[in-house]
N, C-alpha and C. Protein backbone atom coordinates (compact mmCIF):
# COMPACT_ATOMS: atom_id res chain seq x y z
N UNK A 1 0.85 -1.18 0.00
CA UNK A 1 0.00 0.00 0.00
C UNK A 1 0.89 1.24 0.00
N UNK A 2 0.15 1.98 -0.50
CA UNK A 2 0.73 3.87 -0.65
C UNK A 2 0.34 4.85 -0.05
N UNK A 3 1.23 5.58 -0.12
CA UNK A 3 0.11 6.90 0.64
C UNK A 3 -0.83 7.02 -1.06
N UNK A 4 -0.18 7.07 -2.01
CA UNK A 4 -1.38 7.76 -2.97
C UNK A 4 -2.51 6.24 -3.51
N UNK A 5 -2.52 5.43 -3.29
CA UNK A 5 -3.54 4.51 -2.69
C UNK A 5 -4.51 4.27 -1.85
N UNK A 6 -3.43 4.72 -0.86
CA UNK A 6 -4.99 5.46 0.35
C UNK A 6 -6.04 6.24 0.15
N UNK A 7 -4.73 7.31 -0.48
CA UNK A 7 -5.43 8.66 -1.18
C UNK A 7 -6.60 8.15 -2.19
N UNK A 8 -6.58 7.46 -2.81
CA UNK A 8 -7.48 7.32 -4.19
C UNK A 8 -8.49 6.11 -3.57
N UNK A 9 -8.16 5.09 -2.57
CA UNK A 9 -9.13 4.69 -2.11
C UNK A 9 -9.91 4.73 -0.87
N UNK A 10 -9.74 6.57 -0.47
CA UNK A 10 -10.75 7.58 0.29
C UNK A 10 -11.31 8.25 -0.88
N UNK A 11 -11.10 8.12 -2.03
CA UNK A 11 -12.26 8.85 -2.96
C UNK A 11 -11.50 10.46 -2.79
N UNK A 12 -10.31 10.53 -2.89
CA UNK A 12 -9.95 12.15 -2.95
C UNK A 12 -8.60 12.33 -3.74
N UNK A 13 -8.89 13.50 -4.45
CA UNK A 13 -7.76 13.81 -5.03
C UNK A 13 -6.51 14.40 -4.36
N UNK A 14 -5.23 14.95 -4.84
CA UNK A 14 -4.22 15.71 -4.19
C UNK A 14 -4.68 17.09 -3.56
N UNK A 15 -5.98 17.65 -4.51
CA UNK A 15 -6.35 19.05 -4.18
C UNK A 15 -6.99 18.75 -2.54
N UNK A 16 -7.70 17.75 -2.81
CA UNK A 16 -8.92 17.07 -1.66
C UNK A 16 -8.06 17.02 -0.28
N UNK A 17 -6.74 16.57 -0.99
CA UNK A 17 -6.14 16.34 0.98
C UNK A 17 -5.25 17.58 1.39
N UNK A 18 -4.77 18.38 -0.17
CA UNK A 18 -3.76 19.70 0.72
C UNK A 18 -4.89 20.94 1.28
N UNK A 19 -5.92 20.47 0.60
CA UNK A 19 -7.07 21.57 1.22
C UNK A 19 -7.28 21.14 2.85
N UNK A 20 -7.29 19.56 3.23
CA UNK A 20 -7.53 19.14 4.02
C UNK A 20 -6.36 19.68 5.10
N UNK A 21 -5.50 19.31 4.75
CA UNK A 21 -4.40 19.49 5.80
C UNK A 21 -3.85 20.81 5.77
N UNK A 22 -4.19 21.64 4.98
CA UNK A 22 -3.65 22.67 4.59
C UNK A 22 -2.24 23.16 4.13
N UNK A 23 -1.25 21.99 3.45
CA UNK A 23 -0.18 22.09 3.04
C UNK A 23 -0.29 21.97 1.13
N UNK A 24 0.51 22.49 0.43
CA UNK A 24 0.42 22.50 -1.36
C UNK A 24 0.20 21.49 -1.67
N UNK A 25 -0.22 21.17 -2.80
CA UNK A 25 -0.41 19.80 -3.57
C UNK A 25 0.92 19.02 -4.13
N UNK A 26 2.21 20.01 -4.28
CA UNK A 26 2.91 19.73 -4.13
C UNK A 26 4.26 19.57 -3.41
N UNK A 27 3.85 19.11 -2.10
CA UNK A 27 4.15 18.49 -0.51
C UNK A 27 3.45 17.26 -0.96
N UNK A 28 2.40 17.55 -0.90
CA UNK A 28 1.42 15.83 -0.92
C UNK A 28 1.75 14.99 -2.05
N UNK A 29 2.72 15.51 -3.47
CA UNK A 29 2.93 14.96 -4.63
C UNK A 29 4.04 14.54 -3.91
N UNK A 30 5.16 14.69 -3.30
CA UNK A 30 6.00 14.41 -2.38
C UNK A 30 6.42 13.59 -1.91
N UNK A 31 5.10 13.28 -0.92
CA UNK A 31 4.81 12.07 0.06
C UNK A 31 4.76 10.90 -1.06
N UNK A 32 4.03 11.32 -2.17
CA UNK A 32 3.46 9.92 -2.72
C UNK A 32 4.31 9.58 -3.67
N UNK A 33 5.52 10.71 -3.83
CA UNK A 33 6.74 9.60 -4.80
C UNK A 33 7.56 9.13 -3.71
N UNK A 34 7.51 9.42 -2.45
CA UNK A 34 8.56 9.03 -1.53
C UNK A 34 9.94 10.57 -1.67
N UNK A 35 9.44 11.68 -1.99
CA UNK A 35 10.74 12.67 -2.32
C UNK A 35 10.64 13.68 -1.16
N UNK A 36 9.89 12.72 -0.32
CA UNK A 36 10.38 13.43 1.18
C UNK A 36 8.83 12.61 2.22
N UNK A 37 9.03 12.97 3.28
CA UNK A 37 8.36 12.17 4.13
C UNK A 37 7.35 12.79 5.16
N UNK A 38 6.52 12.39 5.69
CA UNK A 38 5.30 13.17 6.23
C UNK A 38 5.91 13.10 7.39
N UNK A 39 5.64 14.38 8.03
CA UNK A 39 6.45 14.34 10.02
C UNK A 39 4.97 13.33 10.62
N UNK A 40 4.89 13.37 12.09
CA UNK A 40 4.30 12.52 12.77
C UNK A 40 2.52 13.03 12.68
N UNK A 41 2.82 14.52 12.96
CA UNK A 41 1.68 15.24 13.01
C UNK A 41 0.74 15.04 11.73
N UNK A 42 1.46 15.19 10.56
CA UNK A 42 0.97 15.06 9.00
C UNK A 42 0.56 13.96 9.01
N UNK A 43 1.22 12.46 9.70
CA UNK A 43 0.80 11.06 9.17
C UNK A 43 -0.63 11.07 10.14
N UNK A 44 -0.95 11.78 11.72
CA UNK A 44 -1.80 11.92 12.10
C UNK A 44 -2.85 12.19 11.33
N UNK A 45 -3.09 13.45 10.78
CA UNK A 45 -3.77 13.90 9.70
C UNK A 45 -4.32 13.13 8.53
N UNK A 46 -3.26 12.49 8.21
CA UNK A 46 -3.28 11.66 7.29
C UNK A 46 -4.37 10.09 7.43
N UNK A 47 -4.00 9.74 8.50
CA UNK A 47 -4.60 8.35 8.63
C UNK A 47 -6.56 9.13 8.94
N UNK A 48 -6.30 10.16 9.24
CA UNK A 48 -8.10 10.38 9.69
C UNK A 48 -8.46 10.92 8.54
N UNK A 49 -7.81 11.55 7.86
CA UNK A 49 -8.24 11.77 6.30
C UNK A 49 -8.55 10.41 5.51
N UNK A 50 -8.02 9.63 5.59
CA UNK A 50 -8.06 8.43 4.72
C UNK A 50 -8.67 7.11 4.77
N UNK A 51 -9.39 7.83 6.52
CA UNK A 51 -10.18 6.65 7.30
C UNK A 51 -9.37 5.18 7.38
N UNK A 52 -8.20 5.11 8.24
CA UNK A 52 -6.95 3.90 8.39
C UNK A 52 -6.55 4.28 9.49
N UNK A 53 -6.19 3.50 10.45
CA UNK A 53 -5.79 3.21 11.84
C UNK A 53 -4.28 3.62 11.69
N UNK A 54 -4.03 4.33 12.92
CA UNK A 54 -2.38 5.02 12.73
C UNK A 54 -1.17 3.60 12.12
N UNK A 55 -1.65 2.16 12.45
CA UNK A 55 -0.35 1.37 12.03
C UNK A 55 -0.39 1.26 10.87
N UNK A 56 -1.48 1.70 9.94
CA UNK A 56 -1.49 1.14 8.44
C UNK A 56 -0.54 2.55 8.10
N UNK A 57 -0.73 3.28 8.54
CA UNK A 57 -0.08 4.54 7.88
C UNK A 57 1.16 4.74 8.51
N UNK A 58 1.47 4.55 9.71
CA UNK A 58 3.32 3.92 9.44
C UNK A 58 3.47 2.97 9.02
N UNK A 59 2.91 1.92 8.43
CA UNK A 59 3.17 0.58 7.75
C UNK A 59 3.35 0.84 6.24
N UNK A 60 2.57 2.27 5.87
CA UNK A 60 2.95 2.69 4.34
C UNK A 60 4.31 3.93 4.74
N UNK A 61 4.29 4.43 5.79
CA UNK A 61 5.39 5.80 5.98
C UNK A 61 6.76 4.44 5.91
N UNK A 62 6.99 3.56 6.55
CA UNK A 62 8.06 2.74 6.74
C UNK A 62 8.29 2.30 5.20
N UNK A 63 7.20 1.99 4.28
CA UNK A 63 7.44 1.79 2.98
C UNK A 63 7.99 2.53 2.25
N UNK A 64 7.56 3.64 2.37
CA UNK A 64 8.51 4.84 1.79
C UNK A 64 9.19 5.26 1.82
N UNK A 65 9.58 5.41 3.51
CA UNK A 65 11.08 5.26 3.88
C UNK A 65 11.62 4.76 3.33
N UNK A 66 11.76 3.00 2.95
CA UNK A 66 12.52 2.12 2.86
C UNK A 66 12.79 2.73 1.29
N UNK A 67 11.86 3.12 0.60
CA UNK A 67 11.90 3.36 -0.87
C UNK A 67 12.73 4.57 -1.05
N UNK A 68 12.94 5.59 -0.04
CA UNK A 68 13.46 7.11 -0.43
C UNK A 68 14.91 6.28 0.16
N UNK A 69 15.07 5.49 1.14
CA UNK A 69 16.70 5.42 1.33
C UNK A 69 17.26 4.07 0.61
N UNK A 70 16.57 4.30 -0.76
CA UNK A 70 17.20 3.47 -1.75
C UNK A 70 16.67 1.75 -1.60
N UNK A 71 16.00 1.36 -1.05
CA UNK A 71 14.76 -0.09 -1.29
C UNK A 71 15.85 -1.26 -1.42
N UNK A 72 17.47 -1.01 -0.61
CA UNK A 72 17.86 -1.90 -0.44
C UNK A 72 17.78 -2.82 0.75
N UNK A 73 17.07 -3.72 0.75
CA UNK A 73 16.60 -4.55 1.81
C UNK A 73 17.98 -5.51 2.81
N UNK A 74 18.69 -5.65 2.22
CA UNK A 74 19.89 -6.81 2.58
C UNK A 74 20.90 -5.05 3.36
N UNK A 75 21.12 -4.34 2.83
CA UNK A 75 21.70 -3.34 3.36
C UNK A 75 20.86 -3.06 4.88
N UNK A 76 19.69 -2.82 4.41
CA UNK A 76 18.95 -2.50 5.97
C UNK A 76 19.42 -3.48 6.90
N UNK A 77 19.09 -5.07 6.39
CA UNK A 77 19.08 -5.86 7.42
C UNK A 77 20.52 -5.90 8.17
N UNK A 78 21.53 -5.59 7.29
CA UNK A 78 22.94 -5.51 8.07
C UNK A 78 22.92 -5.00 8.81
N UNK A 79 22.34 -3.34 8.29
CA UNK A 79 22.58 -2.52 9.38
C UNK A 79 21.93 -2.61 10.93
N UNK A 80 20.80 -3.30 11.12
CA UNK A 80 19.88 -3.58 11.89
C UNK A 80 20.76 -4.58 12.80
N UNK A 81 21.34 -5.71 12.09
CA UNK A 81 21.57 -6.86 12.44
C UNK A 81 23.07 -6.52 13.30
N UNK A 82 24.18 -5.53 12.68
CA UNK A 82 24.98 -5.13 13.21
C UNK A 82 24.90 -4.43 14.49
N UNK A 83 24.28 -3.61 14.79
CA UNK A 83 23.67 -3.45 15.96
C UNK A 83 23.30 -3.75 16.93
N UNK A 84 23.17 -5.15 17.29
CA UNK A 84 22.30 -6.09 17.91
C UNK A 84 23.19 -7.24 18.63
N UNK A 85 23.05 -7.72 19.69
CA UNK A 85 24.36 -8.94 20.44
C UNK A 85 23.97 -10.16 19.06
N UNK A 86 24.53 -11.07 19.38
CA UNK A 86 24.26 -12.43 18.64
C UNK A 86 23.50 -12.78 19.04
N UNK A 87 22.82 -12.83 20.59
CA UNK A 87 21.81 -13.26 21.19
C UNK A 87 20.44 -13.08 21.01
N UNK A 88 20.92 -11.26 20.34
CA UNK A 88 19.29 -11.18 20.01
C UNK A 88 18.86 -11.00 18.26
N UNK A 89 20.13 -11.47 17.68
CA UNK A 89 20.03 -11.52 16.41
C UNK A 89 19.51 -13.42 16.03
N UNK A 90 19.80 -13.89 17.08
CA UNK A 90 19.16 -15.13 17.13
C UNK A 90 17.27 -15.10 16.92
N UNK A 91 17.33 -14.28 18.15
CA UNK A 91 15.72 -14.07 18.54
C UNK A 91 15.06 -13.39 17.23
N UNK A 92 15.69 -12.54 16.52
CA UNK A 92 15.22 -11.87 15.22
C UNK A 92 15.18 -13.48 14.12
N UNK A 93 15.86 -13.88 14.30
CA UNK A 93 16.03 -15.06 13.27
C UNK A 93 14.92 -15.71 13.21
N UNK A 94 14.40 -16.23 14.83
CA UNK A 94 14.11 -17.17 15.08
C UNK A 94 12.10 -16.38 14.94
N UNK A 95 12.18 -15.27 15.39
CA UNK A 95 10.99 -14.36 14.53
C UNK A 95 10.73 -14.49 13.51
N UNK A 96 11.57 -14.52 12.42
CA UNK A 96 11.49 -14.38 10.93
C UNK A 96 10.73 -15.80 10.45
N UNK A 97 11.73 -16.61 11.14
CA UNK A 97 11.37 -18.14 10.85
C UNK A 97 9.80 -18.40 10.93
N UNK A 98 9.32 -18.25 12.56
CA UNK A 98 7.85 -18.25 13.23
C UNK A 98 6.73 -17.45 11.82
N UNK A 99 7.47 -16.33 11.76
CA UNK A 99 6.30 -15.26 10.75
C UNK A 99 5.93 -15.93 9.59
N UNK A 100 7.26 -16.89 8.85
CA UNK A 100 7.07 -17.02 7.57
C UNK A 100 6.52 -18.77 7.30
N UNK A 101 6.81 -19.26 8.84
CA UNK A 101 5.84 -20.54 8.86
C UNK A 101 4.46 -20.10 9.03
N UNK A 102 3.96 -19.28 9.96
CA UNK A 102 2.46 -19.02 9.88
C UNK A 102 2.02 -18.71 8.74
N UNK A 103 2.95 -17.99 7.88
CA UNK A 103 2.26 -16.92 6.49
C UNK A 103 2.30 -18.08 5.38
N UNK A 104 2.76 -19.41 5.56
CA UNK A 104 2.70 -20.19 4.75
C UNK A 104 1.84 -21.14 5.12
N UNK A 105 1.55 -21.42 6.22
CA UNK A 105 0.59 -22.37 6.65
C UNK A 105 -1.27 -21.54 6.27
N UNK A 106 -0.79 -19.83 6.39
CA UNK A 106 -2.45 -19.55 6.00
C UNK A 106 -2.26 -19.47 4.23
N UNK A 107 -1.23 -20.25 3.82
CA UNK A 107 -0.73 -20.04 2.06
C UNK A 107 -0.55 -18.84 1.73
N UNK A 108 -0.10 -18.09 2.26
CA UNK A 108 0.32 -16.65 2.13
C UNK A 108 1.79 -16.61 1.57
N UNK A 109 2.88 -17.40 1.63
CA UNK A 109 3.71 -17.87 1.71
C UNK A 109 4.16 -18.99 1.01
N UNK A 110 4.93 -19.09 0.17
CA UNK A 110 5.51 -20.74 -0.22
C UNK A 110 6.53 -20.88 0.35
């Protein structure tokens, strides 16, 4: 999901939400290429504009993130993973494992 997905499936255009929030249409063209990012207050705004619960809309802000600092996934995970004892890079492992047996057992997953 997108922010300009949300956007289009609340039934509103770019004019519809910078009127809403009161920032340009192009700020909100912005958000939705990922060429800059909504502060906390804006994603507030955002999720009640678009009728979506605040995690769906950091669940698309984290997407975009990931997309504006280049959508390299194996880079993130280093960096994440470097950070972390062995002990609890285990426990991340052993998360990953759990998530992607459930997501395959509801066939979400191969």
């Amino acid at each position: 999901m997108t922010f300009k997905e949300l956007r289009k499936d609340a039934g509103l255009t770019v004019k519809d939400v910078s009127k809403k929030i009161g920032i340009s249409t192009s700020t909100i063209y912005s958000y939705e290429n990922s060429s800059r990012l909504p502060t906390v207050s804006i994603l507030t705004q955002l999720a009640r504009i678009y009728k979506v619960d605040f995690e769906e809309i950091l669940t698309v802000y984290n997407n975009h993130k990931f997309a504006k600092d280049g959508g390299n996934i194996e880079n993130e995970l280093i960096k994440i993973l470097s950070n972390v004892s062995k002990d609890e890079q285990s426990i991340i492992l052993n998360n990953v494992v759990r998530i992607l047996k459930s997501k395959k057992e509801e066939g979400i997953y191969e």
